[in-house]
C-alpha atoms as a PDB file:
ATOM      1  CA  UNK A   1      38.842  -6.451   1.353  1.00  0.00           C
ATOM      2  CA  UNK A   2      37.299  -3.994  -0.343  1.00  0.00           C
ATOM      3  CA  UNK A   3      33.697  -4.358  -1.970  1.00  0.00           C
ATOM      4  CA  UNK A   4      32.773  -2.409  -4.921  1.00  0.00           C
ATOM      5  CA  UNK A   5      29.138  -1.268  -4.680  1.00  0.00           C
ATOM      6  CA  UNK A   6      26.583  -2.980  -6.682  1.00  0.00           C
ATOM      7  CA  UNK A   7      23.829  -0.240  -7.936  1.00  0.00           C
ATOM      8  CA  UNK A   8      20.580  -1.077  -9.384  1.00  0.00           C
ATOM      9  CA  UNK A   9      18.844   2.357 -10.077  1.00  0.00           C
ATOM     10  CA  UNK A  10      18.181   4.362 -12.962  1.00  0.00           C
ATOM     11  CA  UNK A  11      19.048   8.084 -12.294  1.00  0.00           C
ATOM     12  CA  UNK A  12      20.077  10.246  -9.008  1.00  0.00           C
ATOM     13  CA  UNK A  13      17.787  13.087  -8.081  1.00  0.00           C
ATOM     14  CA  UNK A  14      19.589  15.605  -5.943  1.00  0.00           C
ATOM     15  CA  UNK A  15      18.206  19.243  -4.610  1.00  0.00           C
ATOM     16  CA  UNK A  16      20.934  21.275  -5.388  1.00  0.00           C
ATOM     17  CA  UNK A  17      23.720  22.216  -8.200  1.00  0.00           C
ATOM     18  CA  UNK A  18      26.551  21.516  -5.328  1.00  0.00           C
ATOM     19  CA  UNK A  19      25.619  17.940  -4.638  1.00  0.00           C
ATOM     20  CA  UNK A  20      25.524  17.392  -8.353  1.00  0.00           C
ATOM     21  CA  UNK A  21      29.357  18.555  -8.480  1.00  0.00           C
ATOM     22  CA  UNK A  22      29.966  15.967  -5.315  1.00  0.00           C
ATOM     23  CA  UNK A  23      28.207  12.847  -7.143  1.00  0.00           C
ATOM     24  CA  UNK A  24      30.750  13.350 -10.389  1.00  0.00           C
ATOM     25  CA  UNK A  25      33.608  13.467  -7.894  1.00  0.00           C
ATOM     26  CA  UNK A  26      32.570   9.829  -6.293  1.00  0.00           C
ATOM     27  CA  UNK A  27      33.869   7.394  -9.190  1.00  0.00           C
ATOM     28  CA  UNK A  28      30.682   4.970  -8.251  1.00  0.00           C
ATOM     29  CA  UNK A  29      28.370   7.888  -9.019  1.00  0.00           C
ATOM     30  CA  UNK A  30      30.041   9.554 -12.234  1.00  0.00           C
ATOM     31  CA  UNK A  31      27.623   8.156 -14.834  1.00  0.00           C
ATOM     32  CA  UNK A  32      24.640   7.785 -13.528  1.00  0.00           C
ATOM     33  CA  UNK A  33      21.797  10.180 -15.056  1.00  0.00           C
ATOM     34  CA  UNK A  34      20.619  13.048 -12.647  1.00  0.00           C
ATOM     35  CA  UNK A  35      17.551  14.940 -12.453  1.00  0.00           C
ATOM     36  CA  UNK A  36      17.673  18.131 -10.429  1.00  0.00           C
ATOM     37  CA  UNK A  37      15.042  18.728  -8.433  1.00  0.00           C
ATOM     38  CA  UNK A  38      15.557  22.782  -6.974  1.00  0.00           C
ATOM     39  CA  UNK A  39      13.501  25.909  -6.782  1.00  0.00           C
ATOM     40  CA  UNK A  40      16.383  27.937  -9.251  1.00  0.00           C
ATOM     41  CA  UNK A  41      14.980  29.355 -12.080  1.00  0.00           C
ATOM     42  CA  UNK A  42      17.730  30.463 -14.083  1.00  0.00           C
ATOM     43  CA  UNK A  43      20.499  27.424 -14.560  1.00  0.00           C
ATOM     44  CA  UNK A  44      23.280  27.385 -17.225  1.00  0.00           C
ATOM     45  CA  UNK A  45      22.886  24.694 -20.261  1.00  0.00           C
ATOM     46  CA  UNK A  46      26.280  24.284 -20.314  1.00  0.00           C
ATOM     47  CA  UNK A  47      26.683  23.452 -16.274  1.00  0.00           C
ATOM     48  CA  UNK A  48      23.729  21.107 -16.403  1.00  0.00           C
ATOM     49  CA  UNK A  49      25.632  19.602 -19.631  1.00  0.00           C
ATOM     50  CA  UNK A  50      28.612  19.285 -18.032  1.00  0.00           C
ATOM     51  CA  UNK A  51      27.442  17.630 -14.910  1.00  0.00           C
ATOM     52  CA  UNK A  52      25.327  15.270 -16.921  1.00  0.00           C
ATOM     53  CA  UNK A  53      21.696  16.446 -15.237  1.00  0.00           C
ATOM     54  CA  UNK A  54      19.288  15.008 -17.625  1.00  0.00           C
ATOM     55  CA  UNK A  55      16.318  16.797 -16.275  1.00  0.00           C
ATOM     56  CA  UNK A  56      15.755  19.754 -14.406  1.00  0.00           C
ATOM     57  CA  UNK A  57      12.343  20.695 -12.709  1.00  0.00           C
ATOM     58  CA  UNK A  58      11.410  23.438  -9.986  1.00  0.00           C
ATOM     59  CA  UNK A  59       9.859  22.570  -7.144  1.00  0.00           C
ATOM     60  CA  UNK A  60       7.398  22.280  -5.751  1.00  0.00           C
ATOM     61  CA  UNK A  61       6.459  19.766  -8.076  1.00  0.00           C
ATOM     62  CA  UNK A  62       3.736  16.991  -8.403  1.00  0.00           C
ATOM     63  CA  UNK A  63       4.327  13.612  -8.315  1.00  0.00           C
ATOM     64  CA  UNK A  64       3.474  13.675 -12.029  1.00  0.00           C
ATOM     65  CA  UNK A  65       5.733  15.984 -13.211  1.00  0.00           C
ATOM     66  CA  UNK A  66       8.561  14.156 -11.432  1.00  0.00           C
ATOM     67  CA  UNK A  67       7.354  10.846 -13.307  1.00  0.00           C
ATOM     68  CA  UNK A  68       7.947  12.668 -16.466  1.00  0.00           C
ATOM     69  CA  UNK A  69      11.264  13.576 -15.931  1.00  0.00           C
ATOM     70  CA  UNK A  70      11.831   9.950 -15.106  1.00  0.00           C
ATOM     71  CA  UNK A  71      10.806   9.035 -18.040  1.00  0.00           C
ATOM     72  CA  UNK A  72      12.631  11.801 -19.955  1.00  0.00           C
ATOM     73  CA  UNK A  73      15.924   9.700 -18.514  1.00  0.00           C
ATOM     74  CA  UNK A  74      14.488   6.138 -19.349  1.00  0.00           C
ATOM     75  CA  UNK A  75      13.804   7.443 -22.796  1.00  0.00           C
ATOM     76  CA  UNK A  76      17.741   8.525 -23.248  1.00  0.00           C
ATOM     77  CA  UNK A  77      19.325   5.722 -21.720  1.00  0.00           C
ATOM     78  CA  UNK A  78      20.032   2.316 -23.299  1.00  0.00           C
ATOM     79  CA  UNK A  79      18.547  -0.539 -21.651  1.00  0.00           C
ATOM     80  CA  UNK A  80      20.764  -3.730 -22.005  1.00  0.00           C
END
């Protein structure tokens, strides 16, 4: 028997475009908020649209910085 997996976090943060593309193409994983978290500079508004990246920051980063683009997500999504 198959069990469906129960997720209890708020956003995926991933270190690169191509494991943005594999998350949409896991049905578990399709609409969950990510924040990319790369050293690219340059990143099309359109791909990050259309992979549903929320927030984008360069790294490296402080532990701040990724807090606010936490909250960046937390601010968009509804909480039931």
């Amino acid at each position: 028997m198959d069990k469906k997996v129960q997720t209890s976090f708020d956003a995926i943060i991933v270190d690169s475009i191509n494991t943005a593309k594999n998350l949409r193409q896991i049905e578990d994983y399709r609409h969950h908020p990510i924040v990319l978290l790369a050293p690219i500079v340059h990143i099309s508004l359109k791909l990050t649209l259309d992979l549903g990246i929320y927030s984008y920051m360069t790294t490296p980063c402080k532990l701040v910085d990724l807090a606010n683009g936490k909250m960046m997500i937390l601010n968009q999504i509804d909480l039931y």
